[in-house]
C-alpha atoms as a PDB file:
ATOM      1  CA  UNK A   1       0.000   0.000   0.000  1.00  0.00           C
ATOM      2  CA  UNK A   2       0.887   3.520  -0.554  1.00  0.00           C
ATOM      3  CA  UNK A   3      -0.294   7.253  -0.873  1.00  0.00           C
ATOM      4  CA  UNK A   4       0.550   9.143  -3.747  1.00  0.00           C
ATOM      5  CA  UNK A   5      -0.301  12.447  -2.221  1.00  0.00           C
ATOM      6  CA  UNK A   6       1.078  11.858   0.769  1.00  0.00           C
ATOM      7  CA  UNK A   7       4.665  10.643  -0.313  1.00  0.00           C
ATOM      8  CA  UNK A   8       4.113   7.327   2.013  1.00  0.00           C
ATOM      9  CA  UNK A   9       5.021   4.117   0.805  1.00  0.00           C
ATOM     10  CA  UNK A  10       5.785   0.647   2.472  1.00  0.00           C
ATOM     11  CA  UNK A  11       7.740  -0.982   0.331  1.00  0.00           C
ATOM     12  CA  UNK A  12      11.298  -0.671  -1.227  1.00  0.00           C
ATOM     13  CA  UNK A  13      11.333  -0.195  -4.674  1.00  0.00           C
ATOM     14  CA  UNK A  14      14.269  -1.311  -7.275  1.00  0.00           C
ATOM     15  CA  UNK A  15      15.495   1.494  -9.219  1.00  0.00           C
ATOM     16  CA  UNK A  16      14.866  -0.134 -12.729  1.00  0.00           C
ATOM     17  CA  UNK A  17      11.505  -0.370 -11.229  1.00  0.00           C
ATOM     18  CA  UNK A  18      10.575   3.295 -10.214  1.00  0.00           C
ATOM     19  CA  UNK A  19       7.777   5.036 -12.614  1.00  0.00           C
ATOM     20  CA  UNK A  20       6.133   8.185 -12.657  1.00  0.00           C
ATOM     21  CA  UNK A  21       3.967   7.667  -9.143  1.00  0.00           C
ATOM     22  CA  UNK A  22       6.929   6.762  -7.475  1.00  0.00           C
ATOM     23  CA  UNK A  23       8.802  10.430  -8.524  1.00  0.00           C
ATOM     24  CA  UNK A  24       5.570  12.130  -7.939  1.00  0.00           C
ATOM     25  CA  UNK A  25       5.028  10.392  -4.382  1.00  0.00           C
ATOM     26  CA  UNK A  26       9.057  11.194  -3.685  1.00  0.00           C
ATOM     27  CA  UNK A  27       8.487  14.810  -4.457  1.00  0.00           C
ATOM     28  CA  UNK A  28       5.447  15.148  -2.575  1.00  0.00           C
ATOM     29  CA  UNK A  29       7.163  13.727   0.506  1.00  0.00           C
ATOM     30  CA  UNK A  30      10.169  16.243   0.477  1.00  0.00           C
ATOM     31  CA  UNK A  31       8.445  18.900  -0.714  1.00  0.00           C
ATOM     32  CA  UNK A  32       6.084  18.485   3.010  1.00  0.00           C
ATOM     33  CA  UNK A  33       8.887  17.668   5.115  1.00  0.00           C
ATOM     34  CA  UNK A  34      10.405  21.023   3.705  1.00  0.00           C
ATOM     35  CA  UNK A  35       7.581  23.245   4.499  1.00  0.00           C
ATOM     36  CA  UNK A  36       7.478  20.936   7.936  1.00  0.00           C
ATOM     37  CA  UNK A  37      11.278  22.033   8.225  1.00  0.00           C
ATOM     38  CA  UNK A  38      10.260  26.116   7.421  1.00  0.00           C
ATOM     39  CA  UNK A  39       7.382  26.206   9.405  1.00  0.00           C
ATOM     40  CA  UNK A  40       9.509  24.910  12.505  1.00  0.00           C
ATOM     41  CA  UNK A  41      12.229  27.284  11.978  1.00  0.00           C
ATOM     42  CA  UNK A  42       9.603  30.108  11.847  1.00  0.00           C
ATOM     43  CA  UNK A  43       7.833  28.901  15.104  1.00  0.00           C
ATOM     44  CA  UNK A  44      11.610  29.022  16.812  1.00  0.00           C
ATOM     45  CA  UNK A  45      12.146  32.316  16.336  1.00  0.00           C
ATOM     46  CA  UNK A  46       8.854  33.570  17.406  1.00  0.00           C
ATOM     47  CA  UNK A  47       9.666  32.244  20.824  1.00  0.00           C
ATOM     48  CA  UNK A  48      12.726  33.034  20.968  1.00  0.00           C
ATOM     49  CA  UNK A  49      11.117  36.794  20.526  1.00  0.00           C
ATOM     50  CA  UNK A  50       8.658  36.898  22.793  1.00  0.00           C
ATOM     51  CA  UNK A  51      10.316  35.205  25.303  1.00  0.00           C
ATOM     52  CA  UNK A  52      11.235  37.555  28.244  1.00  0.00           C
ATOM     53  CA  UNK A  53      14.440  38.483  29.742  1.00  0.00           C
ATOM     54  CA  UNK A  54      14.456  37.624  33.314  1.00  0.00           C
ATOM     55  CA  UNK A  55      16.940  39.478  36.043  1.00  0.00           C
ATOM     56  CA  UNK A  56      18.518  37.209  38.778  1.00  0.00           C
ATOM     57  CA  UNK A  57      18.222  40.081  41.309  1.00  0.00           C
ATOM     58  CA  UNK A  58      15.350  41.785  40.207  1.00  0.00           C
ATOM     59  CA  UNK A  59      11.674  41.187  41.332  1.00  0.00           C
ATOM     60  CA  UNK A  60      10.282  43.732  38.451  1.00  0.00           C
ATOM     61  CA  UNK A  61      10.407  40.782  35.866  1.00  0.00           C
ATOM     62  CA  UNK A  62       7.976  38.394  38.117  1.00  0.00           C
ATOM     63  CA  UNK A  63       4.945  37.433  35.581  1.00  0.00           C
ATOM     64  CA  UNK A  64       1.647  39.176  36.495  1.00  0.00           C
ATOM     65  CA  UNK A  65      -1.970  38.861  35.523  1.00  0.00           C
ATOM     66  CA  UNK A  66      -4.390  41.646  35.625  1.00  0.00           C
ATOM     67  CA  UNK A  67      -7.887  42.117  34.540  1.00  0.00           C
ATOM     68  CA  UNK A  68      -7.587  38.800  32.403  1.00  0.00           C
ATOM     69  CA  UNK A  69      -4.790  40.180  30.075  1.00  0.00           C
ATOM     70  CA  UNK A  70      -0.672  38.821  30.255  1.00  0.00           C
ATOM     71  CA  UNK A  71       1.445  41.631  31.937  1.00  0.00           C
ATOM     72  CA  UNK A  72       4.458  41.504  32.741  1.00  0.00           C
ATOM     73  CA  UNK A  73       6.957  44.319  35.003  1.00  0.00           C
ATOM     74  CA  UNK A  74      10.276  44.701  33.031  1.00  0.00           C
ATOM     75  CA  UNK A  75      12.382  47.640  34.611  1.00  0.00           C
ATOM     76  CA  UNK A  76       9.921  49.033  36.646  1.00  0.00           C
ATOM     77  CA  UNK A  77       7.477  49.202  33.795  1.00  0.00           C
ATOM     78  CA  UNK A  78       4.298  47.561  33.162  1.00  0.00           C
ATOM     79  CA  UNK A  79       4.255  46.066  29.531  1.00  0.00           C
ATOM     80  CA  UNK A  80       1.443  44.433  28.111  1.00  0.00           C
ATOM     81  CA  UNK A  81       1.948  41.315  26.419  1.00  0.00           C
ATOM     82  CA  UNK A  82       0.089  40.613  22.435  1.00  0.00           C
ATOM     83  CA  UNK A  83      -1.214  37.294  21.277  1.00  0.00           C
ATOM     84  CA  UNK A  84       1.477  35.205  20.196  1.00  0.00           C
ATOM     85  CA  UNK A  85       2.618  35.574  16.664  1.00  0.00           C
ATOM     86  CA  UNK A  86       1.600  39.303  16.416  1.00  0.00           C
ATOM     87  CA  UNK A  87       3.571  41.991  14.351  1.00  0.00           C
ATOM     88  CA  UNK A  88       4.324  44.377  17.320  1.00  0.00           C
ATOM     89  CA  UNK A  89       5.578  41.144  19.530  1.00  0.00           C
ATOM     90  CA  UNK A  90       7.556  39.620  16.659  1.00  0.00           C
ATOM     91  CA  UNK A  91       9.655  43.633  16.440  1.00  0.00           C
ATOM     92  CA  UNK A  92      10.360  43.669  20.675  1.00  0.00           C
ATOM     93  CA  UNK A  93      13.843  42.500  21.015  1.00  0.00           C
ATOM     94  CA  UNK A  94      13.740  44.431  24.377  1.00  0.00           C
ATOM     95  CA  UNK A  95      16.401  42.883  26.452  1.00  0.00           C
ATOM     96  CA  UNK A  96      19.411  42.575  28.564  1.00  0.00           C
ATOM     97  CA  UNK A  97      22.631  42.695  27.211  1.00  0.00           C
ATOM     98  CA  UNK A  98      25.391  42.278  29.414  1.00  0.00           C
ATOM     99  CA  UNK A  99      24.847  44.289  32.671  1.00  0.00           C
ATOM    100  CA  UNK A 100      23.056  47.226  30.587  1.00  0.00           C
ATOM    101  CA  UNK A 101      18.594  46.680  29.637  1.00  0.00           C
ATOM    102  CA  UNK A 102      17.901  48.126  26.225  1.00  0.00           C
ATOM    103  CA  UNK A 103      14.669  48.565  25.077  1.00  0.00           C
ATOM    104  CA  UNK A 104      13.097  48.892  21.573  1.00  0.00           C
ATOM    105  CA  UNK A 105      11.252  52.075  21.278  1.00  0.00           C
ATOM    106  CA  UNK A 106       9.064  53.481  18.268  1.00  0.00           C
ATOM    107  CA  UNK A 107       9.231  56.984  17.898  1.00  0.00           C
ATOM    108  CA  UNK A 108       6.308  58.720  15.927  1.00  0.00           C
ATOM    109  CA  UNK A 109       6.510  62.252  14.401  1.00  0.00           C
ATOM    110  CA  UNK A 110       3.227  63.701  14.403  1.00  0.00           C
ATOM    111  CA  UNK A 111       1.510  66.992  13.737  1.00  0.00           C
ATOM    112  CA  UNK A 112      -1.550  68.856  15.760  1.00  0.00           C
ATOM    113  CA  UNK A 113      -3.134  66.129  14.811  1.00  0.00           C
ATOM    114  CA  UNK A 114      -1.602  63.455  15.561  1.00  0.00           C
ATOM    115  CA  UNK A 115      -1.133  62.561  11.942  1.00  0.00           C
ATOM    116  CA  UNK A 116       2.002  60.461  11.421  1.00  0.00           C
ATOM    117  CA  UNK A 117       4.992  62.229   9.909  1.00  0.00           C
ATOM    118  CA  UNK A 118       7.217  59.748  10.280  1.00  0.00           C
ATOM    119  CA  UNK A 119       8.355  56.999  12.137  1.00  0.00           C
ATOM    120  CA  UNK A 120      11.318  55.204  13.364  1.00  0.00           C
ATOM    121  CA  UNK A 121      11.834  52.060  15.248  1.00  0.00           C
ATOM    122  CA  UNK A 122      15.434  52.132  17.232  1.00  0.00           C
ATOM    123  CA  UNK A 123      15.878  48.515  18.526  1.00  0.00           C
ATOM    124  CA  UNK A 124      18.669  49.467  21.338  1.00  0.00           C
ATOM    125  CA  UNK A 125      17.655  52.144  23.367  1.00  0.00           C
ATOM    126  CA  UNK A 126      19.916  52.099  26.713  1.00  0.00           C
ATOM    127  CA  UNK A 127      17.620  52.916  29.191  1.00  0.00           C
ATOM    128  CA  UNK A 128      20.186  55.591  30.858  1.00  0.00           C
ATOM    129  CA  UNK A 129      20.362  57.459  28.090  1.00  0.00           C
ATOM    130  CA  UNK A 130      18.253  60.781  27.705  1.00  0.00           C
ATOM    131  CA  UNK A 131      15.527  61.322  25.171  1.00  0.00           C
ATOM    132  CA  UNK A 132      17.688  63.907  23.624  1.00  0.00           C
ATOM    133  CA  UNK A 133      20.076  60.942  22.668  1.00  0.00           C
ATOM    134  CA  UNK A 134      17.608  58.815  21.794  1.00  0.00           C
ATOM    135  CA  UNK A 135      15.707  60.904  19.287  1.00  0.00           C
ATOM    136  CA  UNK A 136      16.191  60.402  15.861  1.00  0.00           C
ATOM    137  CA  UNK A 137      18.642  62.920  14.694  1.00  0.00           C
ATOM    138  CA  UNK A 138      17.739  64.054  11.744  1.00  0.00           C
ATOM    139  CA  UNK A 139      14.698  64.849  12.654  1.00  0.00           C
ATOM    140  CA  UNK A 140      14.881  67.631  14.139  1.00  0.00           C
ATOM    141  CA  UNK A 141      17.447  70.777  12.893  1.00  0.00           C
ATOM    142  CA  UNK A 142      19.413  72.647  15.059  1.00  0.00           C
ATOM    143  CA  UNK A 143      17.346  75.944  16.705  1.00  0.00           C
ATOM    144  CA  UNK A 144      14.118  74.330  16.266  1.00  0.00           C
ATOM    145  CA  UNK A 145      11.815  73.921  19.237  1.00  0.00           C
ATOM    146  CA  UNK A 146      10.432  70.394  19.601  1.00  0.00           C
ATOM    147  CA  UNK A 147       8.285  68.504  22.271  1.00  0.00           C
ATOM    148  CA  UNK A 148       8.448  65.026  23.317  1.00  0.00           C
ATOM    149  CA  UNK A 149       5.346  62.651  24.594  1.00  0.00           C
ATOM    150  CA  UNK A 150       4.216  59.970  25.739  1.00  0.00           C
ATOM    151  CA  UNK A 151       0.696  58.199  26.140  1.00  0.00           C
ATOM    152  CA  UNK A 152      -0.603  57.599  29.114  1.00  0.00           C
ATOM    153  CA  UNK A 153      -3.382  54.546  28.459  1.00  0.00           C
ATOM    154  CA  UNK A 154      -4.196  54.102  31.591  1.00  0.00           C
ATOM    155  CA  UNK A 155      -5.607  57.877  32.342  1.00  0.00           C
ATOM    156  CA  UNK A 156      -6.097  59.006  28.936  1.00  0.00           C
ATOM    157  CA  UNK A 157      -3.765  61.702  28.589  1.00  0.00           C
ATOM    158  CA  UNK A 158      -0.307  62.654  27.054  1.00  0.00           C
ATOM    159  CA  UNK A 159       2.740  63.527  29.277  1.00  0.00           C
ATOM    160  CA  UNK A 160       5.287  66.021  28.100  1.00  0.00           C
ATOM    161  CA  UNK A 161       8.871  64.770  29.017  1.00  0.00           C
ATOM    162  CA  UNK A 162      12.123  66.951  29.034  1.00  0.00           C
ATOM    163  CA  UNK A 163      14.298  66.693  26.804  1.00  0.00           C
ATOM    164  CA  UNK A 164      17.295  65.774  29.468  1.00  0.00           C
ATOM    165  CA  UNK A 165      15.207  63.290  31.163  1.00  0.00           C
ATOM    166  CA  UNK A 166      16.216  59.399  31.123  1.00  0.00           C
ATOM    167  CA  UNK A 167      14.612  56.815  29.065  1.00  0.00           C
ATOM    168  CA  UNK A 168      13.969  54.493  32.759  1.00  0.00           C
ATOM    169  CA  UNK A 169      12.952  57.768  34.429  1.00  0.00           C
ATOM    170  CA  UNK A 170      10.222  58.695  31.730  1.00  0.00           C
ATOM    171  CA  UNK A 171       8.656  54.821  31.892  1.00  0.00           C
ATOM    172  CA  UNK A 172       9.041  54.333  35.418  1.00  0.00           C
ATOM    173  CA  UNK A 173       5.918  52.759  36.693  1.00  0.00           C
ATOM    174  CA  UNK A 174       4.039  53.466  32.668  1.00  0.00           C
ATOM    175  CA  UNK A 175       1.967  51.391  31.146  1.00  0.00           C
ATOM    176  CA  UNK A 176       3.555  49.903  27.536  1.00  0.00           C
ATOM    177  CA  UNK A 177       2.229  47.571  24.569  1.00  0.00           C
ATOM    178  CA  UNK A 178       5.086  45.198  24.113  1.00  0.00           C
ATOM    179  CA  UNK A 179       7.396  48.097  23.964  1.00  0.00           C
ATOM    180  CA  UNK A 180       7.404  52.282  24.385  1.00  0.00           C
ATOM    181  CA  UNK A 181       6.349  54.395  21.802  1.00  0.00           C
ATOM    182  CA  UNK A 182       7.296  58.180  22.315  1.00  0.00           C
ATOM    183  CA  UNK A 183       5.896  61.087  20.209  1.00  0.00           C
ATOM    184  CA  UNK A 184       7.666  64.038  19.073  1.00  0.00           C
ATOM    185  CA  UNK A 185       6.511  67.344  17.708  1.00  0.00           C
ATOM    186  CA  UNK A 186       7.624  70.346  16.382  1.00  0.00           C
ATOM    187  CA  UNK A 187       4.476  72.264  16.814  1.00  0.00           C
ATOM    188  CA  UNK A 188       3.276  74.027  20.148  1.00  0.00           C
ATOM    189  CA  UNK A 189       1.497  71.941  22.450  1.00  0.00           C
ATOM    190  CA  UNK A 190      -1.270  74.365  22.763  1.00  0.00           C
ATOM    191  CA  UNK A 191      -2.368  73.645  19.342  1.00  0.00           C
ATOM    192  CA  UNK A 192      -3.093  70.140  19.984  1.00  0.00           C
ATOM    193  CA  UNK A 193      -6.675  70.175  20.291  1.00  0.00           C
ATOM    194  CA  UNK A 194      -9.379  67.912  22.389  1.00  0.00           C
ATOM    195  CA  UNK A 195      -6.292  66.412  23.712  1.00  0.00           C
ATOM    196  CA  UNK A 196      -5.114  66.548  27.498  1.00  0.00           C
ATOM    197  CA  UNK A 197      -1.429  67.088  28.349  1.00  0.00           C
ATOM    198  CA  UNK A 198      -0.182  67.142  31.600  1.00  0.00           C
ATOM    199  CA  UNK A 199       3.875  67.769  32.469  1.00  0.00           C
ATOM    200  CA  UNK A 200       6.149  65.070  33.985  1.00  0.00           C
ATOM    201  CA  UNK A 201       6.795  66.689  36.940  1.00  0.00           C
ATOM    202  CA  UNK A 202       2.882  67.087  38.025  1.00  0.00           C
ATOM    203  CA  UNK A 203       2.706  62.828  37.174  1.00  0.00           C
ATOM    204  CA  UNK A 204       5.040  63.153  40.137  1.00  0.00           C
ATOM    205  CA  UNK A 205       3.155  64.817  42.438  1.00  0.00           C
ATOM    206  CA  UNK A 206       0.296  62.890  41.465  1.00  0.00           C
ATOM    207  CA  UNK A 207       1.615  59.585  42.476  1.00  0.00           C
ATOM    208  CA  UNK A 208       3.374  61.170  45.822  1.00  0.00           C
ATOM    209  CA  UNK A 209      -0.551  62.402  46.647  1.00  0.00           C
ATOM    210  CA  UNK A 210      -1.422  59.259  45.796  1.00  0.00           C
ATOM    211  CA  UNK A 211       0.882  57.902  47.776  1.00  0.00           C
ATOM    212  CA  UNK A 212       0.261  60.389  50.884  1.00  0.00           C
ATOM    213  CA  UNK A 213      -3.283  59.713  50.160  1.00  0.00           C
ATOM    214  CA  UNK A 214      -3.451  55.927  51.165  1.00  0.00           C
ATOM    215  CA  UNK A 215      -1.051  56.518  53.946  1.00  0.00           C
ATOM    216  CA  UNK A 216      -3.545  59.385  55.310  1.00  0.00           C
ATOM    217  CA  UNK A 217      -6.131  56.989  55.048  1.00  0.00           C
ATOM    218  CA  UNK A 218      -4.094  54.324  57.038  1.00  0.00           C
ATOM    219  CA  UNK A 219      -3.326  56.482  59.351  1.00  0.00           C
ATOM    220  CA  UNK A 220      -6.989  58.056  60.193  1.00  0.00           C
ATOM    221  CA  UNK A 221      -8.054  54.103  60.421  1.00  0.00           C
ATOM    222  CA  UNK A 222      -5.924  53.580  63.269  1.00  0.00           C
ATOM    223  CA  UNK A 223      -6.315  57.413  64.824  1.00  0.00           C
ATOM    224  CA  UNK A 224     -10.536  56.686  64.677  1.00  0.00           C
ATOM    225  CA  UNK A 225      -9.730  53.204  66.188  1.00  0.00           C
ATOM    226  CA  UNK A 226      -7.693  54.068  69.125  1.00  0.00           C
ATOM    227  CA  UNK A 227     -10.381  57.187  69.602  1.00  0.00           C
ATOM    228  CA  UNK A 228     -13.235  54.346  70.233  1.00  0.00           C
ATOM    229  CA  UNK A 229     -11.399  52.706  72.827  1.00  0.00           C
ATOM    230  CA  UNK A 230     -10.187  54.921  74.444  1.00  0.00           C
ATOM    231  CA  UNK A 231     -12.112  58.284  74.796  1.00  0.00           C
ATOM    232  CA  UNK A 232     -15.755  58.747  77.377  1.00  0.00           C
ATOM    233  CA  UNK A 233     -17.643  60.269  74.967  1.00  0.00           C
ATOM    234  CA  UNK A 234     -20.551  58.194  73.439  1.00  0.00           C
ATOM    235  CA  UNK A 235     -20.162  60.846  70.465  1.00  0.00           C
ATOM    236  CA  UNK A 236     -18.651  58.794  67.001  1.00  0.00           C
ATOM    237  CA  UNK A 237     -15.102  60.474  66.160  1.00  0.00           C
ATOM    238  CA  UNK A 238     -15.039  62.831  62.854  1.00  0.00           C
ATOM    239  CA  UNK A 239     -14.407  61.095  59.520  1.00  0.00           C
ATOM    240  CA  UNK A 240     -11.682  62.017  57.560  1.00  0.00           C
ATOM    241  CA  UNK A 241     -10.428  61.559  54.222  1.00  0.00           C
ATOM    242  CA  UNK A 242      -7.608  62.740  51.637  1.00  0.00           C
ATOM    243  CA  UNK A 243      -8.599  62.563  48.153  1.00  0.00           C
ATOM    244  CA  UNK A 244      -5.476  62.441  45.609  1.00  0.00           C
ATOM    245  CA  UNK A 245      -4.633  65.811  43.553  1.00  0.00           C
ATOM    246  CA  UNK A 246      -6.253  65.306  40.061  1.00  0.00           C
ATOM    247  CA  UNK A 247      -6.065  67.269  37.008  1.00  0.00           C
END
């Protein structure tokens, strides 16, 4: 027995023997076993893409899970893992190399709005190195004013960076898709319209009155506690609260 299409066969077959099925059947067989061959090759390097880069002393590449979506915290930043096989997964090559993280960052020029300009994808972007380095160079000529941004998915808004600031210092605790994407402009903020921008340094003192805020509230649990054990009065103690700064 035997399967032409297939390129199977049971039998050994002298060579003064072999007739047109038998070529056909051979062909079939390598010409499967070569796509086989391609298609395993192809799988291989997918994984070897999306696989992350763990740290040995470094707890902010432990595997999360949140709100039924793969996350992961690389560098103190939260990135968002796509389904396997996708384009934007298959161009991270985000990574350590040697004692130094790189990461791959796509870098959009846009105008008022937001209509890509250009774009640029630089695939080892030191993480100490300042946006001003990191730019793409010929971008922008010398004397002309220029704004860089980033979007903030989580609240819906775009944070302006300066231009001296670090690549780990602008992600620190962001929210990414696989990798960073940064914006940059040569047109006045101001003109961007029915969009909200907000500067790095107020992100800060948003998360420190965050932070305050939950400490506050710690603290007037334990303050109200101690008040109902150990004061006369039958009145309840005040409620208080502290509300985080919001723009």
């Amino acid at each position: 027995m035997s399967d032409v299409s297939s390129g199977t066969r049971d039998t050994y077959i002298k060579k003064n023997e072999i007739d047109q099925n038998d070529v056909q059947r051979d062909y079939n067989f390598l010409l499967k076993m070569n796509r086989n061959l391609e298609l395993s090759k192809r799988q291989k390097t997918e994984l070897k893409i999306l696989k992350p880069t763990h740290s040995n002393s470094n707890n902010n590449n432990n595997r999360k899970k949140l709100n039924n979506k793969q996350e992961i915290i690389l560098q103190n930043v939260r990135v968002k893992k796509l389904p396997f096989g996708m384009e934007r997964g298959r161009m991270n090559k985000s990574g350590r190399k040697q004692k130094n993280w790189f990461w791959t960052v796509e870098w959009l020029m846009v105008d008022n709005k937001m209509k890509v300009l250009q774009k640029y994808v630089r695939y080892k972007s030191l993480e100490s190195s300042t946006l001003d380095e990191l730019k793409p160079k010929d971008w922008i000529t010398e004397g002309v004013e220029y704004s860089i941004f980033f979007k903030d998915i989580e609240n819906n808004r775009f944070i302006t960076f300066p231009h001296d600031l670090s690549l780990s210092d602008a992600l620190a605790n962001r929210v990414v898709i696989e990798f960073p994407t940064l914006y940059i402009t040569t047109e006045n903020i101001s003109n961007f319209e029915d969009l909200k921008f907000v500067d790095y340094k107020d992100t800060l003192v948003d998360e420190s009155s965050s932070s305050d805020s939950d400490s506050d509230s710690d603290s007037s649990s334990d303050s109200d506690s101690s008040s109902d054990s150990d004061s006369d009065s039958d009145a309840p103690p005040e409620e208080s609260s502290s509300k985080p700064v919001t723009n």
